[in-house]
PDB file of N, CA and C in Angstrom:
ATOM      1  N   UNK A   1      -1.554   8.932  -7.357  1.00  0.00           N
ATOM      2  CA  UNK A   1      -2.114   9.116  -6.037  1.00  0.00           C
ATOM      3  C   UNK A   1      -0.999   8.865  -5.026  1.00  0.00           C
ATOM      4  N   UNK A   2      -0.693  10.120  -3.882  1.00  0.00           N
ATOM      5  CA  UNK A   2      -0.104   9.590  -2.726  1.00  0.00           C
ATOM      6  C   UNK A   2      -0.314   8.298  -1.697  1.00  0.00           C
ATOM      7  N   UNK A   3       0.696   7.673  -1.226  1.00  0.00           N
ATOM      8  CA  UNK A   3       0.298   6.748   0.080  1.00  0.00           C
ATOM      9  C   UNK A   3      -0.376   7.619   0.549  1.00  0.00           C
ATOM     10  N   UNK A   4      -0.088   8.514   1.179  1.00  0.00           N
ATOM     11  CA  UNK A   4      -1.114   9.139   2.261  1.00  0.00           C
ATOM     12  C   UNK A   4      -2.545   9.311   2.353  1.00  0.00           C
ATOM     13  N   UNK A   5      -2.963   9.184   0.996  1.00  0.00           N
ATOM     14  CA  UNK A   5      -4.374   8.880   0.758  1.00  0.00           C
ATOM     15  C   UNK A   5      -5.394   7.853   0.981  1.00  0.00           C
ATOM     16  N   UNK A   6      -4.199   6.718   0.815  1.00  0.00           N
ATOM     17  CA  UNK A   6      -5.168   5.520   0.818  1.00  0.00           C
ATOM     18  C   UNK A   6      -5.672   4.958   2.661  1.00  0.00           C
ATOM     19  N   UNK A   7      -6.434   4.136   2.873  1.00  0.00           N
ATOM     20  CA  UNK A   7      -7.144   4.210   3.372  1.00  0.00           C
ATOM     21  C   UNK A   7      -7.067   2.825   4.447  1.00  0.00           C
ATOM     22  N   UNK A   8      -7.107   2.547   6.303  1.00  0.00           N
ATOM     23  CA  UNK A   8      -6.692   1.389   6.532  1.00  0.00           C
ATOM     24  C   UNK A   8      -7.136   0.382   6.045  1.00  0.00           C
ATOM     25  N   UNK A   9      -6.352  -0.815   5.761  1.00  0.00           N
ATOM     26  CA  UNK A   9      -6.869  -1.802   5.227  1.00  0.00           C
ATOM     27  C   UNK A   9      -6.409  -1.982   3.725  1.00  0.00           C
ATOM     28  N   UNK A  10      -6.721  -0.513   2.778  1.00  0.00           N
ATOM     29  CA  UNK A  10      -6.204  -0.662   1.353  1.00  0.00           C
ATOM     30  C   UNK A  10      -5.210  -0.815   1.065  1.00  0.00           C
ATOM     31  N   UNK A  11      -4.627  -1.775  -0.287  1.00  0.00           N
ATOM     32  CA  UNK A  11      -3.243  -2.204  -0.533  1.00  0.00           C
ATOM     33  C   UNK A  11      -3.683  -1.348  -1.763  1.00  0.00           C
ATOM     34  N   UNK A  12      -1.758  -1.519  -2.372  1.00  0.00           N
ATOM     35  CA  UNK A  12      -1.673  -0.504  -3.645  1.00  0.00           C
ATOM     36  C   UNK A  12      -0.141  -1.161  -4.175  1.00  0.00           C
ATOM     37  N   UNK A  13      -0.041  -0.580  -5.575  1.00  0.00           N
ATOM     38  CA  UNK A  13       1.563  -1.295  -5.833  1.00  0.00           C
ATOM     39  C   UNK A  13       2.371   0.081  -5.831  1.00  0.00           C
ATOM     40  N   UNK A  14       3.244   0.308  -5.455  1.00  0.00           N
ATOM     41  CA  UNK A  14       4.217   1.533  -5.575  1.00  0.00           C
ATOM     42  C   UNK A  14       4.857   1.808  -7.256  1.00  0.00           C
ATOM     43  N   UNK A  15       4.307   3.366  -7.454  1.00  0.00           N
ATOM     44  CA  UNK A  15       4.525   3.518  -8.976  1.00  0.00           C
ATOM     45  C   UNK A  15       6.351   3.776  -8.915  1.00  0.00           C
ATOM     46  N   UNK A  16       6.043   5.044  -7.679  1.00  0.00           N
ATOM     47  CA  UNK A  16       7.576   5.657  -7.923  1.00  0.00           C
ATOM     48  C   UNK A  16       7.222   6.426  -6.810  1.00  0.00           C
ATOM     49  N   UNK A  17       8.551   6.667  -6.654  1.00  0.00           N
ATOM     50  CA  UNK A  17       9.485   6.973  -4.778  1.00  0.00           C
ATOM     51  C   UNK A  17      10.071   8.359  -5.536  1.00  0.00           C
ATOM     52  N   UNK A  18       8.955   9.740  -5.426  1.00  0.00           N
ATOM     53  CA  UNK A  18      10.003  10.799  -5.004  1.00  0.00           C
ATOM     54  C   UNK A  18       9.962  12.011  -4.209  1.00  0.00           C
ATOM     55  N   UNK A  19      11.007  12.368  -3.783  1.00  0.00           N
ATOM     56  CA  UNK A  19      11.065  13.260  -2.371  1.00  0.00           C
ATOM     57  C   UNK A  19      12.525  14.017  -2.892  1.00  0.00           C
ATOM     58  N   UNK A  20      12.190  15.323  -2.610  1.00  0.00           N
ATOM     59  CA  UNK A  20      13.256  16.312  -2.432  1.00  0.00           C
ATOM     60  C   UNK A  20      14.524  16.202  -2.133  1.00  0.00           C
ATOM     61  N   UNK A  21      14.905  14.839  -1.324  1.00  0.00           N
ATOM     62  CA  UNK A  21      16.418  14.878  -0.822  1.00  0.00           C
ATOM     63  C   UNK A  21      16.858  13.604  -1.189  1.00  0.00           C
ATOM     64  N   UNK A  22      17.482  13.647  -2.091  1.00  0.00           N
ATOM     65  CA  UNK A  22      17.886  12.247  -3.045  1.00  0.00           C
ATOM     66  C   UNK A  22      18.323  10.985  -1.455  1.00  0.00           C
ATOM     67  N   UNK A  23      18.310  11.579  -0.099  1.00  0.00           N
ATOM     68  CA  UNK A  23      18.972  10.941   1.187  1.00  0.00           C
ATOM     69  C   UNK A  23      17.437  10.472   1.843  1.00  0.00           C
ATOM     70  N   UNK A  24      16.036  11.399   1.604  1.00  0.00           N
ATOM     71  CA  UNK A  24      14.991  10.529   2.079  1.00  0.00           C
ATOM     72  C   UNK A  24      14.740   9.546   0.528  1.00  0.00           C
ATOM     73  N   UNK A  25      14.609   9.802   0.052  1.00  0.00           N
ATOM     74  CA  UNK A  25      14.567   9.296  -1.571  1.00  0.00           C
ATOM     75  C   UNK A  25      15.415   7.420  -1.129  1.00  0.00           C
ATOM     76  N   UNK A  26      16.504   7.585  -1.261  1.00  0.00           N
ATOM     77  CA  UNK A  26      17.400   6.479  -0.957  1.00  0.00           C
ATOM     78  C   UNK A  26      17.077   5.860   0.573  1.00  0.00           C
ATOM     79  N   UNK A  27      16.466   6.324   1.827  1.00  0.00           N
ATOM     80  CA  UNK A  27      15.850   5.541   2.499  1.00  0.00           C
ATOM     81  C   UNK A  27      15.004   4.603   1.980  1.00  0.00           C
ATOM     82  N   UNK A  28      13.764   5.072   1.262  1.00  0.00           N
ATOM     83  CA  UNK A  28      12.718   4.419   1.088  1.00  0.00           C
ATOM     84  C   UNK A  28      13.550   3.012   0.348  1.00  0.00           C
ATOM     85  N   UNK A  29      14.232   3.737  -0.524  1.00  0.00           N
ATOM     86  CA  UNK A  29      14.793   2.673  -1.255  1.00  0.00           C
ATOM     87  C   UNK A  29      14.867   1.285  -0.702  1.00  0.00           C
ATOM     88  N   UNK A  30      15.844   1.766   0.134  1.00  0.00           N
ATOM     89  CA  UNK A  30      16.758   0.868   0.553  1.00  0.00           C
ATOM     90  C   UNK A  30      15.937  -0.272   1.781  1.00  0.00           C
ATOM     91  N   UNK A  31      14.381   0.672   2.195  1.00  0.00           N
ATOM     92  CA  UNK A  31      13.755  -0.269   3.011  1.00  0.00           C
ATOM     93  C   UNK A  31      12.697  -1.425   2.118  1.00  0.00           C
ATOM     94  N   UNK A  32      12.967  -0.979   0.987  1.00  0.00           N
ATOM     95  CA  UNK A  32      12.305  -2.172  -0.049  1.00  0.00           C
ATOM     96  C   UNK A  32      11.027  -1.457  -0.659  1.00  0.00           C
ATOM     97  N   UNK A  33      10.612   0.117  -0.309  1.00  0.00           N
ATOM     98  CA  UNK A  33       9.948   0.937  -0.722  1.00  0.00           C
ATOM     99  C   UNK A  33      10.215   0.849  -1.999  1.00  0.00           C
ATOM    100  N   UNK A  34      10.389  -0.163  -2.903  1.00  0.00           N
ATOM    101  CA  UNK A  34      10.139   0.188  -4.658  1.00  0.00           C
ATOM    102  C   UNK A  34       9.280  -0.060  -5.665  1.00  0.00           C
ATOM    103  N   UNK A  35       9.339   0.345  -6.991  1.00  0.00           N
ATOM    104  CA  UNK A  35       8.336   0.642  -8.056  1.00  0.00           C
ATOM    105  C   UNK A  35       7.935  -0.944  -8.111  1.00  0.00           C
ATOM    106  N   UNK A  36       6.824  -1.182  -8.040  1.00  0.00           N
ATOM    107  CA  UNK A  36       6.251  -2.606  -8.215  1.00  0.00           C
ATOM    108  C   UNK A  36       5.906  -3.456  -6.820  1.00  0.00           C
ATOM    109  N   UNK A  37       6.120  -3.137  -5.820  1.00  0.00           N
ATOM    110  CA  UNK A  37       6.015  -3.554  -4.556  1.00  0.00           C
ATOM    111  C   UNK A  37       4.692  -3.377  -4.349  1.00  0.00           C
ATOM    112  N   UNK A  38       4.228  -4.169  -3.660  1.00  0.00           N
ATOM    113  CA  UNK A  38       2.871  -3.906  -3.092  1.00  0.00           C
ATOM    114  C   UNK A  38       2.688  -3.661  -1.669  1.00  0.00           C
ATOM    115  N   UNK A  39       2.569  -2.631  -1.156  1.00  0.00           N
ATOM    116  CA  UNK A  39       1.780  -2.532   0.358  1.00  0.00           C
ATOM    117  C   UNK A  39       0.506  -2.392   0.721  1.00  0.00           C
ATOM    118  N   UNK A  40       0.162  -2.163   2.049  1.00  0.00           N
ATOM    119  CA  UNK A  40      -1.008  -2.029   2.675  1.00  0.00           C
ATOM    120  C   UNK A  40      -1.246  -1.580   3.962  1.00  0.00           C
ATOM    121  N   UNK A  41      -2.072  -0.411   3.635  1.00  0.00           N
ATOM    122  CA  UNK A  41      -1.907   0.484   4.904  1.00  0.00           C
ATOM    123  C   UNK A  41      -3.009   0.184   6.055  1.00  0.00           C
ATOM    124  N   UNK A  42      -2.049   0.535   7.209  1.00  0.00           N
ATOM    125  CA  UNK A  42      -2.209  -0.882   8.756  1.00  0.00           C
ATOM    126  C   UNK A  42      -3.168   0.882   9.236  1.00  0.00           C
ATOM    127  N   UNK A  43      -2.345   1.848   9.227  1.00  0.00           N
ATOM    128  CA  UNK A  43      -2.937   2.741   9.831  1.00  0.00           C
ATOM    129  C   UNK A  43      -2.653   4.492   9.664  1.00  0.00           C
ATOM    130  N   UNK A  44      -3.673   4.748   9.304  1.00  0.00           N
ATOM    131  CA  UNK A  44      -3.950   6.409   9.243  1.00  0.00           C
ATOM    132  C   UNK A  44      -3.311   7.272   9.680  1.00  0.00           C
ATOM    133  N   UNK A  45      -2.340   8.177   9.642  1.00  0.00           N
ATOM    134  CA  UNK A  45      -2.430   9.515  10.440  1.00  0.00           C
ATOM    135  C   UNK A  45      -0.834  10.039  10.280  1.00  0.00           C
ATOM    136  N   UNK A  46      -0.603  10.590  11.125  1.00  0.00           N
ATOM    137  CA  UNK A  46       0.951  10.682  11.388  1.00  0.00           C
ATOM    138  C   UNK A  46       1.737  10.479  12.136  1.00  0.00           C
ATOM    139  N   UNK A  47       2.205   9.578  12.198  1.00  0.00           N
ATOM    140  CA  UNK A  47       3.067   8.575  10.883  1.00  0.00           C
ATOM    141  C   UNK A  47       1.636   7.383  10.486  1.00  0.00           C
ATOM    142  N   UNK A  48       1.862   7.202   9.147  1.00  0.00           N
ATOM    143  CA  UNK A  48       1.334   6.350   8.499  1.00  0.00           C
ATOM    144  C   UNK A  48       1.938   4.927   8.531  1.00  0.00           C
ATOM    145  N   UNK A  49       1.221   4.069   8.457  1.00  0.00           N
ATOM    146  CA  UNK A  49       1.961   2.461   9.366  1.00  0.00           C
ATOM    147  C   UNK A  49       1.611   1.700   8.262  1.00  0.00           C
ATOM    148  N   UNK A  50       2.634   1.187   7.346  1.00  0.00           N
ATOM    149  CA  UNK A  50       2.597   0.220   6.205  1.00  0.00           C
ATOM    150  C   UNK A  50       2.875  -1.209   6.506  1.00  0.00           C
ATOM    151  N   UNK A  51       2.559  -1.930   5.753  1.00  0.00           N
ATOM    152  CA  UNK A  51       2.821  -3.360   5.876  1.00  0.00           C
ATOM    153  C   UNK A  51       3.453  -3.274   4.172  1.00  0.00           C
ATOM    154  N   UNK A  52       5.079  -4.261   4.171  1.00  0.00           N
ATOM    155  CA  UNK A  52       5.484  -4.445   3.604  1.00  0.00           C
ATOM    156  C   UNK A  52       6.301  -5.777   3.385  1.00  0.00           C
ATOM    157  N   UNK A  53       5.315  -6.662   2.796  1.00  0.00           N
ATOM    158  CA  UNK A  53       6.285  -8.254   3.239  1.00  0.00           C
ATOM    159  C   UNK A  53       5.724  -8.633   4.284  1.00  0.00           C
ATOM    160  N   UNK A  54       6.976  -9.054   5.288  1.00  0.00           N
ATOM    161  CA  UNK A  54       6.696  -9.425   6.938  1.00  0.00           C
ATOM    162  C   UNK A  54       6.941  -8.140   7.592  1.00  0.00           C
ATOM    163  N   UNK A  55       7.319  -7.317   7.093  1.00  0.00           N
ATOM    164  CA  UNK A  55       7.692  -5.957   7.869  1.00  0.00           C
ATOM    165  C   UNK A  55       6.605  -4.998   7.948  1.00  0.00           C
ATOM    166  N   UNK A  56       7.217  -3.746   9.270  1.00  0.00           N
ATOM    167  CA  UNK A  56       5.666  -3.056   9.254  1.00  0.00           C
ATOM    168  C   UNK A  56       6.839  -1.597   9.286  1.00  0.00           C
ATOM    169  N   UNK A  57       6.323  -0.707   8.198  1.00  0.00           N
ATOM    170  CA  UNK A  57       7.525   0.707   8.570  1.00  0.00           C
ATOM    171  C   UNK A  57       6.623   1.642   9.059  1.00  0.00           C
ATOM    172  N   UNK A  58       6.737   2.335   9.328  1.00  0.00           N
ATOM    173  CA  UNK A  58       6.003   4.281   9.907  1.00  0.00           C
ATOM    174  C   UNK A  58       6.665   5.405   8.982  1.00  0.00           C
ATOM    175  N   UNK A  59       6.288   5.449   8.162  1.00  0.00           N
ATOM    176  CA  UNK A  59       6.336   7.038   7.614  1.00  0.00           C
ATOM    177  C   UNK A  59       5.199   7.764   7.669  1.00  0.00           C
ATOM    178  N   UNK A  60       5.889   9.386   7.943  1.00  0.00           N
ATOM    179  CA  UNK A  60       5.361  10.092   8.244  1.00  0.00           C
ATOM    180  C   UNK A  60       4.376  10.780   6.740  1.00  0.00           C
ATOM    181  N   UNK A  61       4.060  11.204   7.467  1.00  0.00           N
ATOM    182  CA  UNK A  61       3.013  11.770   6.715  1.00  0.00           C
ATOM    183  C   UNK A  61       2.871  12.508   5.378  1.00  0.00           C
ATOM    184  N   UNK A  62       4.115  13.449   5.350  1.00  0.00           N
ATOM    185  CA  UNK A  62       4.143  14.192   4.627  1.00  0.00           C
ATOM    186  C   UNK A  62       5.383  13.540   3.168  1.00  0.00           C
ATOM    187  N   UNK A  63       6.378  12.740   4.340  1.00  0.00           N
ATOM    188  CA  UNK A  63       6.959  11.946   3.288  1.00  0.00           C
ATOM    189  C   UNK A  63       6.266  10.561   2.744  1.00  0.00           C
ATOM    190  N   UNK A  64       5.081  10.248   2.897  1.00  0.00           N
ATOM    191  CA  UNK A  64       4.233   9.027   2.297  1.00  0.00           C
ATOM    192  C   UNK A  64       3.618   9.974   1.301  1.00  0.00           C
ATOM    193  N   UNK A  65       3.295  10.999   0.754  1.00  0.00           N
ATOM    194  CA  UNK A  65       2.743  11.491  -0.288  1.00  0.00           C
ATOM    195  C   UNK A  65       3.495  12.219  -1.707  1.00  0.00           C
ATOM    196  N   UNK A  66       4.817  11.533  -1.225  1.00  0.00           N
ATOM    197  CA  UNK A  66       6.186  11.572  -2.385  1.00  0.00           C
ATOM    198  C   UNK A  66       6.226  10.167  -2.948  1.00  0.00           C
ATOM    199  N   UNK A  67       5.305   9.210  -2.137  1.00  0.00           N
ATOM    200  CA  UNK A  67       5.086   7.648  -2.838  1.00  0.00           C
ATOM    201  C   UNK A  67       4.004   7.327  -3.455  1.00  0.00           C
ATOM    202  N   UNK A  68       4.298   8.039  -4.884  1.00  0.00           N
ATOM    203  CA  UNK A  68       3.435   7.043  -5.713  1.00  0.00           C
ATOM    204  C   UNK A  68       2.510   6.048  -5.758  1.00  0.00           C
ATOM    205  N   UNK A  69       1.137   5.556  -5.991  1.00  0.00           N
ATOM    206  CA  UNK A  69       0.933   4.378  -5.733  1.00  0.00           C
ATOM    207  C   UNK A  69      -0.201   4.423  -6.460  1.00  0.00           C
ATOM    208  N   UNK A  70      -0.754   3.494  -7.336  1.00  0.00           N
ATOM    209  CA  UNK A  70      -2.159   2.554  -7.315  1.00  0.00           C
ATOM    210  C   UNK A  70      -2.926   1.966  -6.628  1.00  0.00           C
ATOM    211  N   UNK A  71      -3.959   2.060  -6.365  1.00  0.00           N
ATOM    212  CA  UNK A  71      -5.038   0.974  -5.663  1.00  0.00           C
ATOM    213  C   UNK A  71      -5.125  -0.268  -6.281  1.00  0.00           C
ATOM    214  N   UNK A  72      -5.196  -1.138  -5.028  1.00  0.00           N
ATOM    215  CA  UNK A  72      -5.344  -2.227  -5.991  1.00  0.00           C
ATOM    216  C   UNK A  72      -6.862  -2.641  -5.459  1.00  0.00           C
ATOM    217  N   UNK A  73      -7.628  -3.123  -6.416  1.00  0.00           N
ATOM    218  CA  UNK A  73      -9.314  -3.164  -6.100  1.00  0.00           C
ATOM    219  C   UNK A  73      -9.144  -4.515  -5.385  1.00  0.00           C
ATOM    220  N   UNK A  74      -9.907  -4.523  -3.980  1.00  0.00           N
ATOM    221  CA  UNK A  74     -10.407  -5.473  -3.506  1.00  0.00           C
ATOM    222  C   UNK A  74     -11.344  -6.308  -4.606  1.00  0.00           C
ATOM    223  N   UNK A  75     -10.785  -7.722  -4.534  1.00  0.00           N
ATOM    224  CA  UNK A  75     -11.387  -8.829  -4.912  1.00  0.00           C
ATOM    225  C   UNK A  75     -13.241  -9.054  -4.324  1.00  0.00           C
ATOM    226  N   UNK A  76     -14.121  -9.061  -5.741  1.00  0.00           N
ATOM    227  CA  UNK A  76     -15.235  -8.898  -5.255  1.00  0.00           C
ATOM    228  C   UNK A  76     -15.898 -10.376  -4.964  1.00  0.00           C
ATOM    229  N   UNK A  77     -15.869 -10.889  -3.750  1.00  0.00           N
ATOM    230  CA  UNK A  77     -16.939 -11.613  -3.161  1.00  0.00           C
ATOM    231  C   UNK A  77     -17.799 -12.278  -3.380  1.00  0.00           C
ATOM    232  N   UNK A  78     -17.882 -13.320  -3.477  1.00  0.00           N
ATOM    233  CA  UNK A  78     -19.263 -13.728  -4.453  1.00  0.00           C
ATOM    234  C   UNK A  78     -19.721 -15.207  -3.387  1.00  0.00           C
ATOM    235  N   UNK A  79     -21.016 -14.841  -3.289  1.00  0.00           N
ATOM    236  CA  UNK A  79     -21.577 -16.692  -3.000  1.00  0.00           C
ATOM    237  C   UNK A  79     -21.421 -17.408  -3.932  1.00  0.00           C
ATOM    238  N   UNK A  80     -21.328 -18.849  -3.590  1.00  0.00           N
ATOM    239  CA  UNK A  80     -21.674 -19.572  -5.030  1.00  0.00           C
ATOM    240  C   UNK A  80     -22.310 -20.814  -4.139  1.00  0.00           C
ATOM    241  N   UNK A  81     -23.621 -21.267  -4.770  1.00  0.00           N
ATOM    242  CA  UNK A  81     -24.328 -21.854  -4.260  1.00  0.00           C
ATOM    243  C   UNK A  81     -24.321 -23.207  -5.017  1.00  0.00           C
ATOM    244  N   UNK A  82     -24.240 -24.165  -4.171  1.00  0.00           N
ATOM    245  CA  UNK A  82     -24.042 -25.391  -5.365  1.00  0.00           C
ATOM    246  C   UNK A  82     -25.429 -25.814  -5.781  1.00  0.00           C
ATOM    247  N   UNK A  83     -25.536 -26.258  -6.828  1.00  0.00           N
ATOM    248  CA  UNK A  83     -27.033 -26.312  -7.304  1.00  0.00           C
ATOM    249  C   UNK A  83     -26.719 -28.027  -7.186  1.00  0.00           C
ATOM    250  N   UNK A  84     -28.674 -27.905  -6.435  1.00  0.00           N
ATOM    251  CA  UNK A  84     -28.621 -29.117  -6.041  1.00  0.00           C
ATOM    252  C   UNK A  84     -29.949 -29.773  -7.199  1.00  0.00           C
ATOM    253  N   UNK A  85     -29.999 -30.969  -7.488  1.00  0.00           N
ATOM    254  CA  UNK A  85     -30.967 -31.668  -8.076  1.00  0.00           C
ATOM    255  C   UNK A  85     -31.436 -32.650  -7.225  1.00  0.00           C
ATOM    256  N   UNK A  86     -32.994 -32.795  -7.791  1.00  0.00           N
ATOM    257  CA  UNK A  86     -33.575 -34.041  -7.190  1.00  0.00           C
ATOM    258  C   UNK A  86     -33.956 -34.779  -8.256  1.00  0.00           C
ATOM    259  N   UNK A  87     -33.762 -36.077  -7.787  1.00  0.00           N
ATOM    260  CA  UNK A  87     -34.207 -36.939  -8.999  1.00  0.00           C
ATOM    261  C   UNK A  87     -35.360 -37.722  -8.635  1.00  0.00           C
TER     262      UNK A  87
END
């Protein structure tokens, strides 16, 4: 699945970084865009607004769907109620 797919709010781990020009290719690189990283997308559209670390990058649109990625499933929620006794 492309970054460009996922959705604000959803994080994902980056499978693999590829793009046509071994020079956008080696950007991503080099901004910490790599295989095993986890981001999370701040915001929709074009340019697409990642959170990475403490950092926030903007790629565009068409080059976020040369990045690889997994969803990672939101953690499901749970009450937990302490059980009370009377004696």
């Amino acid at each position: 699945m492309g970054l460009h797919r996922l959705q604000p709010g959803q994080s994902a781990v980056i499978l693999d970084v590829r793009h046509p020009t071994p020079a956008t290719r080696q950007k991503y690189l080099a901004r910490g865009l790599v295989p095993g990283t986890e981001v999370k997308v701040l915001r929709q559209g074009d340019p697409l607004v990642v959170a990475l670390d403490d950092s926030r990058w903007a790629i565009a649109s068409e080059e976020a769907a040369g990045i690889e990625v997994t969803p990672i499933e939101a953690p499901v929620r749970r009450k937990w109620w302490r059980r009370q006794t009377t004696r």
